[in-house]
C-alpha atoms as a PDB file:
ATOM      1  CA  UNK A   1      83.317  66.657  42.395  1.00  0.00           C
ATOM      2  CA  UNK A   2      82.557  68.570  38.955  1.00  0.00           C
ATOM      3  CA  UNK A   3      80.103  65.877  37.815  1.00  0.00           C
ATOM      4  CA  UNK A   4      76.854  67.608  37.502  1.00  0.00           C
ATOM      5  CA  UNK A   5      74.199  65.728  39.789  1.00  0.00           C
ATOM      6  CA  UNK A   6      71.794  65.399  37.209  1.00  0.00           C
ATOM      7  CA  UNK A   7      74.525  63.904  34.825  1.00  0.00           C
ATOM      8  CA  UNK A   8      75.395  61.144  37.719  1.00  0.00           C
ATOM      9  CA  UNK A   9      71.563  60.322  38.324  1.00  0.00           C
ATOM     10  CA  UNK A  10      71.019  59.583  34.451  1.00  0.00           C
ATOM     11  CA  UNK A  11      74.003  57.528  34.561  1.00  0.00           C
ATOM     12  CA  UNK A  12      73.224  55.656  37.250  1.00  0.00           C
ATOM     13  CA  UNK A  13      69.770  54.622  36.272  1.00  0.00           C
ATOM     14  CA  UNK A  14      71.201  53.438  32.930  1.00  0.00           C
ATOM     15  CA  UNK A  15      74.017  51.228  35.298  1.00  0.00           C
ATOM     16  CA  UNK A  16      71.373  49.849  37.173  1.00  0.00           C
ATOM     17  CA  UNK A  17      69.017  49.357  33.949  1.00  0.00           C
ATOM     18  CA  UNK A  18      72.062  47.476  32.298  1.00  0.00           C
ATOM     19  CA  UNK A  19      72.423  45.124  35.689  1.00  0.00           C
ATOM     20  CA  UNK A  20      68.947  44.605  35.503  1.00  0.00           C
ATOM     21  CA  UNK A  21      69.195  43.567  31.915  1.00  0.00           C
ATOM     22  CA  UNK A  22      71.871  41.023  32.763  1.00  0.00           C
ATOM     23  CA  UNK A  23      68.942  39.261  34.874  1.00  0.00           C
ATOM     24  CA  UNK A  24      66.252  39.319  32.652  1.00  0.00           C
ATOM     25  CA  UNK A  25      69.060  38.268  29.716  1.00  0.00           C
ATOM     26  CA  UNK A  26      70.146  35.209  31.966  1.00  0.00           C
ATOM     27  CA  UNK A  27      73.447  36.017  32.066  1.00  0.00           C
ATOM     28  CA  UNK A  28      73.471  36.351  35.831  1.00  0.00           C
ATOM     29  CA  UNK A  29      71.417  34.512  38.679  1.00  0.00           C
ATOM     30  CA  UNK A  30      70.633  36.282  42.307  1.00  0.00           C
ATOM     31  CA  UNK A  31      73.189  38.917  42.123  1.00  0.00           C
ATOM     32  CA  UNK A  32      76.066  37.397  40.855  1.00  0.00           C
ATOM     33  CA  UNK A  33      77.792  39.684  38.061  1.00  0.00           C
ATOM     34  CA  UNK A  34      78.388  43.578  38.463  1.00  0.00           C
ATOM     35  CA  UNK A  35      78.508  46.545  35.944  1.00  0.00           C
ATOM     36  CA  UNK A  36      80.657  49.656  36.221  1.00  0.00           C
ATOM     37  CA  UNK A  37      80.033  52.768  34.002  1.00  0.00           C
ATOM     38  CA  UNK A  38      83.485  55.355  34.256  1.00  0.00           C
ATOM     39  CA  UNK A  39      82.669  59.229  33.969  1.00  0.00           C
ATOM     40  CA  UNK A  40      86.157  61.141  34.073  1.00  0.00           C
ATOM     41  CA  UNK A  41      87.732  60.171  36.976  1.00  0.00           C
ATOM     42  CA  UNK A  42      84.639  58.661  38.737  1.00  0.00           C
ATOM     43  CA  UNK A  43      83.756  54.832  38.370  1.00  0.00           C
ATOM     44  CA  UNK A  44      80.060  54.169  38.927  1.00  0.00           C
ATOM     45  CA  UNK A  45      79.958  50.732  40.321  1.00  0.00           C
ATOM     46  CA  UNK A  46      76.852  48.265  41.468  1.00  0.00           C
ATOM     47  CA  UNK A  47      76.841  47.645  44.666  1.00  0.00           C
ATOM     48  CA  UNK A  48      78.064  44.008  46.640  1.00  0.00           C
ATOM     49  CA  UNK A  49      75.132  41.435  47.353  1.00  0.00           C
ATOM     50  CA  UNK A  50      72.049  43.905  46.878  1.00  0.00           C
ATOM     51  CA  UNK A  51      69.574  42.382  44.115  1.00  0.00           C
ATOM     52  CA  UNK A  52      69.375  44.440  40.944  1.00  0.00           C
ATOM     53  CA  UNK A  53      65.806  45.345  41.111  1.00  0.00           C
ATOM     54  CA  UNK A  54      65.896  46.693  44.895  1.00  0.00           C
ATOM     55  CA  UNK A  55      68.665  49.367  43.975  1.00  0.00           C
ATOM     56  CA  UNK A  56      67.113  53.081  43.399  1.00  0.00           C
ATOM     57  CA  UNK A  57      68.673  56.432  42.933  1.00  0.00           C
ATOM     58  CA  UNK A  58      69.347  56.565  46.640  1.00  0.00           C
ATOM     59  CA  UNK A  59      71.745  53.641  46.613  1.00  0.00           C
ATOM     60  CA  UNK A  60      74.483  55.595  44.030  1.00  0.00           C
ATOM     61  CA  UNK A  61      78.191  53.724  44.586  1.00  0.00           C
ATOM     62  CA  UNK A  62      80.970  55.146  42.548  1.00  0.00           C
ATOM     63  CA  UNK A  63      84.653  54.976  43.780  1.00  0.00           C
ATOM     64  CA  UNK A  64      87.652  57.009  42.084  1.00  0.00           C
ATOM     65  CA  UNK A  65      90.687  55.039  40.083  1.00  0.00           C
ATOM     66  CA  UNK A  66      92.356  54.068  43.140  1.00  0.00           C
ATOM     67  CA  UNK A  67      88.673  52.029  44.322  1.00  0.00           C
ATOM     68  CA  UNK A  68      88.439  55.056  47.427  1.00  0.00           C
ATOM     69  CA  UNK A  69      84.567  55.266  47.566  1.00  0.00           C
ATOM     70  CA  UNK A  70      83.776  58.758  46.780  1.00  0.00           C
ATOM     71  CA  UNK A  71      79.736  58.523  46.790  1.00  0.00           C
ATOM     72  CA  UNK A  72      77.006  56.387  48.973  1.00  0.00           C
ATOM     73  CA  UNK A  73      77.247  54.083  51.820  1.00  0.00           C
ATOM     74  CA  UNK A  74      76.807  50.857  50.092  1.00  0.00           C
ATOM     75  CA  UNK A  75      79.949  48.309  49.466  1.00  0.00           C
ATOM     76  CA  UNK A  76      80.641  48.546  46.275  1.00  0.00           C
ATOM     77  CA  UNK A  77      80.936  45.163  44.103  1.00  0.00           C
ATOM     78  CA  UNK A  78      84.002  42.644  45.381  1.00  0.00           C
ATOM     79  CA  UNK A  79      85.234  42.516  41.592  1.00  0.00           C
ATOM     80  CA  UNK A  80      86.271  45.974  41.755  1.00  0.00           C
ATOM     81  CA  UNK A  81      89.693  45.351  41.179  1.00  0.00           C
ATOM     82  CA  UNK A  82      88.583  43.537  37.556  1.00  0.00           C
ATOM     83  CA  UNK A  83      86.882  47.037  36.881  1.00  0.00           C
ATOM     84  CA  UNK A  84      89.578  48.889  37.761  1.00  0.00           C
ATOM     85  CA  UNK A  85      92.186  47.146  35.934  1.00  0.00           C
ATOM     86  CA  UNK A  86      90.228  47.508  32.984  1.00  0.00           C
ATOM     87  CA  UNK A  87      89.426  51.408  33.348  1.00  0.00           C
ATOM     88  CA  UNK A  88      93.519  51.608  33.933  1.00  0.00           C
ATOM     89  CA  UNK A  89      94.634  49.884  30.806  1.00  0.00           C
ATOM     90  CA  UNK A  90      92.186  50.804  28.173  1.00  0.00           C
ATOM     91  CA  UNK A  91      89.824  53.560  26.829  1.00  0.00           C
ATOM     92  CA  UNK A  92      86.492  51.769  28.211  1.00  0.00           C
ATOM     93  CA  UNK A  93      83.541  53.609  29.305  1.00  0.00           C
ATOM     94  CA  UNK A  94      82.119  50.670  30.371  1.00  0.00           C
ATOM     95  CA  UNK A  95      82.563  47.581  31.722  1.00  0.00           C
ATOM     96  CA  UNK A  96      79.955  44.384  32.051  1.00  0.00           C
ATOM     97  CA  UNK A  97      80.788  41.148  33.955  1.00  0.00           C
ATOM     98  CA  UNK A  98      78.525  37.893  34.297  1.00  0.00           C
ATOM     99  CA  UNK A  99      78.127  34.404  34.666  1.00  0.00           C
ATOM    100  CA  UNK A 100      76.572  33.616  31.347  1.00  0.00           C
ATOM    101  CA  UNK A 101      76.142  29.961  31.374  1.00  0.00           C
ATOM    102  CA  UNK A 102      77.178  29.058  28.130  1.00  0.00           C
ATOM    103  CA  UNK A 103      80.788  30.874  28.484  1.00  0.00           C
ATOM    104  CA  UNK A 104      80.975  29.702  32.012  1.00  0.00           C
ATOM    105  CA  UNK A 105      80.813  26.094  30.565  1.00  0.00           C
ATOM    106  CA  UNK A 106      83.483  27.143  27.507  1.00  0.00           C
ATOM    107  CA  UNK A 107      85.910  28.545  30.010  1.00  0.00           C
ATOM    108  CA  UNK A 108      85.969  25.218  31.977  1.00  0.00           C
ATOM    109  CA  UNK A 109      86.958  23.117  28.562  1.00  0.00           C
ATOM    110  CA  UNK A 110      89.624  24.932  26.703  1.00  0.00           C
ATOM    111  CA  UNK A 111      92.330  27.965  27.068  1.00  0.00           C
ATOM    112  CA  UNK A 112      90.388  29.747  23.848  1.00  0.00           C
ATOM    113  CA  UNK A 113      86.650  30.145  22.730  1.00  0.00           C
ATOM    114  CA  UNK A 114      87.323  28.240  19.366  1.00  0.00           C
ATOM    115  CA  UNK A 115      86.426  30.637  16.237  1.00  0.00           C
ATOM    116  CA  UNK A 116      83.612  29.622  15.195  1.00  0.00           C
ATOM    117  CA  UNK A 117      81.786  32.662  14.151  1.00  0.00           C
ATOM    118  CA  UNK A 118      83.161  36.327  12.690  1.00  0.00           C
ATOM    119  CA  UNK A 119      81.973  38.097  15.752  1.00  0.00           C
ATOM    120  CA  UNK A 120      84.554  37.151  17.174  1.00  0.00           C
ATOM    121  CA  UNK A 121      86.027  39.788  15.322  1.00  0.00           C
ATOM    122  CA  UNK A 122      84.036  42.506  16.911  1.00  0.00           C
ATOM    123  CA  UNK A 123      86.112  41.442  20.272  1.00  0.00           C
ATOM    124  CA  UNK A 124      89.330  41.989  18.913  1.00  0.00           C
ATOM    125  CA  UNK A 125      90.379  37.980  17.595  1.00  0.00           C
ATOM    126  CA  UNK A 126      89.706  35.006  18.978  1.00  0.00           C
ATOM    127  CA  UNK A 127      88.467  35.012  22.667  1.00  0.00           C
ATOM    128  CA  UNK A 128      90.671  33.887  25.561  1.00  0.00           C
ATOM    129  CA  UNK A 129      90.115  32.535  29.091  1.00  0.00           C
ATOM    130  CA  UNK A 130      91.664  34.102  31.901  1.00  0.00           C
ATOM    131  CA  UNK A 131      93.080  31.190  34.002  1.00  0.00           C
ATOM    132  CA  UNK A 132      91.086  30.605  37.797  1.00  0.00           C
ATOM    133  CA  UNK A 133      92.030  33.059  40.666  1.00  0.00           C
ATOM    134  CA  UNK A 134      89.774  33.411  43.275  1.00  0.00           C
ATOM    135  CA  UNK A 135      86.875  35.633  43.025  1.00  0.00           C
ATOM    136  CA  UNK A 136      87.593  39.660  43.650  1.00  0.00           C
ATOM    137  CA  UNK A 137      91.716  38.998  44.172  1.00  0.00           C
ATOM    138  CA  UNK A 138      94.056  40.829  42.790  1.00  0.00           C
ATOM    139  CA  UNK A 139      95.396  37.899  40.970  1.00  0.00           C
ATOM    140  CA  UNK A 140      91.885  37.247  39.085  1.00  0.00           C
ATOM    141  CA  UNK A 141      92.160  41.152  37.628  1.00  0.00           C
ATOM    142  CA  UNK A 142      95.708  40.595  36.645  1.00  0.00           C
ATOM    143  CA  UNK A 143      95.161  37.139  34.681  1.00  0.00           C
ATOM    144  CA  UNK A 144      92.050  39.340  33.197  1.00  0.00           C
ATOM    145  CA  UNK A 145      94.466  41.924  32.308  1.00  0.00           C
ATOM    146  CA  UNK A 146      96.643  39.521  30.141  1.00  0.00           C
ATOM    147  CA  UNK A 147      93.549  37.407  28.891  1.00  0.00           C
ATOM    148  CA  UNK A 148      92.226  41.023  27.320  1.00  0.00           C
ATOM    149  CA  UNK A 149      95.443  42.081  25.932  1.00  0.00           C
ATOM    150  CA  UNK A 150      94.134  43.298  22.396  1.00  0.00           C
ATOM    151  CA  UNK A 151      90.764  42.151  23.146  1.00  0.00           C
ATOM    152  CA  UNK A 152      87.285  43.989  24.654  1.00  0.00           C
ATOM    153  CA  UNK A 153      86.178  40.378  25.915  1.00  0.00           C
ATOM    154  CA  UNK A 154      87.663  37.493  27.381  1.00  0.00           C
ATOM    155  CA  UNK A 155      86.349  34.934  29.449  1.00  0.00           C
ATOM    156  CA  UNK A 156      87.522  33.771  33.385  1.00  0.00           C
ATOM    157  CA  UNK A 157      88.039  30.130  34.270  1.00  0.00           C
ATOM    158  CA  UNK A 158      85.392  28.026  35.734  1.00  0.00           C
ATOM    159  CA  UNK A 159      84.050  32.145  36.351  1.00  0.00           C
ATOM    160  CA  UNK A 160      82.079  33.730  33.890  1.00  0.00           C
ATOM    161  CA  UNK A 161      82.697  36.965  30.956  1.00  0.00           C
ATOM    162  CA  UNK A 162      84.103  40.346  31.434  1.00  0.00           C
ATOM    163  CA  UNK A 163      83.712  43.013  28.259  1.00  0.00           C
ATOM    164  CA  UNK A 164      83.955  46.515  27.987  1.00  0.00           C
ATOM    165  CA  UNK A 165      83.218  48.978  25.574  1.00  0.00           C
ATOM    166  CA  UNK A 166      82.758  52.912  24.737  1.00  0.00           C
ATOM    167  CA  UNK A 167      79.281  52.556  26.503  1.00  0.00           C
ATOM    168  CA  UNK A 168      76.914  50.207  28.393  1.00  0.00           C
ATOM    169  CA  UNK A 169      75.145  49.225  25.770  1.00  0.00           C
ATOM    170  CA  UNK A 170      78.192  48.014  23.544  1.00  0.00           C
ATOM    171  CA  UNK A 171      79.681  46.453  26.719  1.00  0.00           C
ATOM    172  CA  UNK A 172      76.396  44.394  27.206  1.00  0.00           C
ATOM    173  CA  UNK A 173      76.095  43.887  23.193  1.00  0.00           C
ATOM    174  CA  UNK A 174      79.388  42.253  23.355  1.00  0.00           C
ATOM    175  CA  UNK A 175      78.509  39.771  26.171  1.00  0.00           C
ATOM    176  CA  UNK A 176      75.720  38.567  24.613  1.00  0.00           C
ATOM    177  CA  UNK A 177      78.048  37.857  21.332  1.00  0.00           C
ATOM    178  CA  UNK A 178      80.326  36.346  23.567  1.00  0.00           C
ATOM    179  CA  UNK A 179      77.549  33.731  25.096  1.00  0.00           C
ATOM    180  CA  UNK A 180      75.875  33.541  21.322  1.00  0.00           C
ATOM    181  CA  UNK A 181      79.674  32.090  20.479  1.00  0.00           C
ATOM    182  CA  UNK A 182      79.742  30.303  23.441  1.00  0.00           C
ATOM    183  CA  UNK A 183      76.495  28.530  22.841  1.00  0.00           C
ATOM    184  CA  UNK A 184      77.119  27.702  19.406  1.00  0.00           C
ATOM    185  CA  UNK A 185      80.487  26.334  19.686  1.00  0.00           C
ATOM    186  CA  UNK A 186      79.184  23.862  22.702  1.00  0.00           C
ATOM    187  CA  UNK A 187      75.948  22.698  20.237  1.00  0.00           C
ATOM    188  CA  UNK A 188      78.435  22.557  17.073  1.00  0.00           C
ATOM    189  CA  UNK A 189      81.088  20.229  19.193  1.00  0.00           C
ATOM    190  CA  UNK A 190      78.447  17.704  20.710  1.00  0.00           C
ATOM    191  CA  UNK A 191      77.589  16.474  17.523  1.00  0.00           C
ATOM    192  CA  UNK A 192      78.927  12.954  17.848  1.00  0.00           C
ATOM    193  CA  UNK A 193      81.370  11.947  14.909  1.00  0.00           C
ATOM    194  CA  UNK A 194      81.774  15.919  13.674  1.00  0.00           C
ATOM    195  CA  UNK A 195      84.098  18.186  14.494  1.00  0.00           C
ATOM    196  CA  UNK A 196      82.995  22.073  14.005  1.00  0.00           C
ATOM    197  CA  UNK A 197      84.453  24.225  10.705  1.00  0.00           C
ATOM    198  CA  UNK A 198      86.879  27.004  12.451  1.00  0.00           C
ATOM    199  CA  UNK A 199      87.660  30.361  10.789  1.00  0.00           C
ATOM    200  CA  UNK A 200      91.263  30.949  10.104  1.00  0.00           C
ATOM    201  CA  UNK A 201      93.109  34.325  11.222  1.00  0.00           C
ATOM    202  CA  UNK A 202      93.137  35.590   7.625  1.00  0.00           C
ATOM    203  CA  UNK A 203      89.186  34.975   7.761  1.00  0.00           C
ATOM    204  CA  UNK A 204      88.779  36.835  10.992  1.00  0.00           C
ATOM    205  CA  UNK A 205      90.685  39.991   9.712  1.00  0.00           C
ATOM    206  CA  UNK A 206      88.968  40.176   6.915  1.00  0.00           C
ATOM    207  CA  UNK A 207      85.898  40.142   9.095  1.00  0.00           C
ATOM    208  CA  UNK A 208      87.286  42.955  11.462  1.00  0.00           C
ATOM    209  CA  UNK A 209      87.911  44.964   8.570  1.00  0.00           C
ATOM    210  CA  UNK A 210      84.374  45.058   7.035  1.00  0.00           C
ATOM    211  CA  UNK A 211      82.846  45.258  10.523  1.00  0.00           C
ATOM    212  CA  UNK A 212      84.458  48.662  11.296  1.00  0.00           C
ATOM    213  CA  UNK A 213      82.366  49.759   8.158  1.00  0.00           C
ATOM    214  CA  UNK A 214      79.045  47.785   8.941  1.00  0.00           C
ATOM    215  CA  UNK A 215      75.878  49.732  10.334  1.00  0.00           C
ATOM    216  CA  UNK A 216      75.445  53.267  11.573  1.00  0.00           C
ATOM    217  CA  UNK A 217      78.289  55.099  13.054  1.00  0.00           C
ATOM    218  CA  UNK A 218      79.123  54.014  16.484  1.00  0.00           C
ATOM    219  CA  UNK A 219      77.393  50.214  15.597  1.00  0.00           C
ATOM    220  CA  UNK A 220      79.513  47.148  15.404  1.00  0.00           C
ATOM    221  CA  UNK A 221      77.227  44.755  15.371  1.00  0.00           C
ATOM    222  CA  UNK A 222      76.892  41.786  12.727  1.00  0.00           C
END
């Protein structure tokens, strides 16, 4: 392995800071959810059924492309095949999956997260749900697969959120959109007698277009 040590310990901590995050953020309860962080050809991965704030440097899980676990002794998370699929069909660095409330709820009502904001945008268009598979099958990464198909978000049937992004932090930034979306589209619908304003595709691209220029380079936030 050509990974320096000290490189894989920094990256590590930040996984397991990120995880942690998803706790204190209430996207995840107990230790539902997992986080993956790919370096090369190396996939750090959080661990299967260990809570967030036990793990420590000693507890280091990473598994190459083909999920072979090349580093600690720890299973690593039973949504591995999710992560993987993602790390084989895009350019992501990172990958974040929960079970924010608020999408969990949207992905039980319709086939598509309703555009209701421009951040949607920043996930590629307007955000799909994966149809159900059961939990950590093959068949849940490959519905993922098609549900992200131009898209860094996307959310899983009566399941949760999977994002990615160049780094942790953008692949967490984007979940949070994605529950912000959720969450407003739920409040704007259950007002009795209304039905909420959508953005049209010609609104969204025009959105897309001036958030590639928006903030400080390597930002795409709103």
């Amino acid at each position: 392995m050509k990974d320096h040590p000290d490189d894989l310990a920094a990256a590590w901590s930040e996984l397991v800071a990120t995880a942690r995050r998803t706790v204190t953020d209430g996207l995840v309860v107990g230790t539902s959810g997992n986080v993956s962080r790919r370096i090369r050809d190396l996939v750090l991965v959080t661990p299967s059924g260990v809570p967030y704030d036990r793990l420590g440097p000693g507890d280091t899980t990473a598994v190459d492309l083909e999920g072979r676990q090349i580093i600690g002794a720890l299973r690593p998370t039973s949504e591995l095949p999710m992560h993987l699929t993602v790390y084989r069909t895009s350019t992501a660095t990172a990958v974040v999956h929960t079970h924010a409330p608020y999408a969990t709820a949207v992905s039980t009502l319709v086939p598509e997260l309703p555009p209701v904001h421009y951040m949607a945008a920043a996930l590629g268009g307007p955000v799909r749900v994966a149809p159900y598979a059961l939990y950590g099958s093959d068949e849940l990464a490959t519905h993922m697969r098609e549900a992200l198909r131009d898209r860094t978000g996307c959310l899983l049937e009566n399941h949760g959120t999977i994002t990615y992004g160049d780094s942790l932090d953008q692949a967490l930034d984007r979940t949070a959109q994605l529950e912000w979306m959720c969450r407003v589209w739920l409040a704007a619908s259950s007002v009795p007698g209304r039905t909420p304003n959508l953005l049209s595709a010609g609104q969204l691209d025009a959105a897309a277009g001036r958030l590639r220029g928006y903030g400080q380079q390597g930002r795409d936030r709103g």
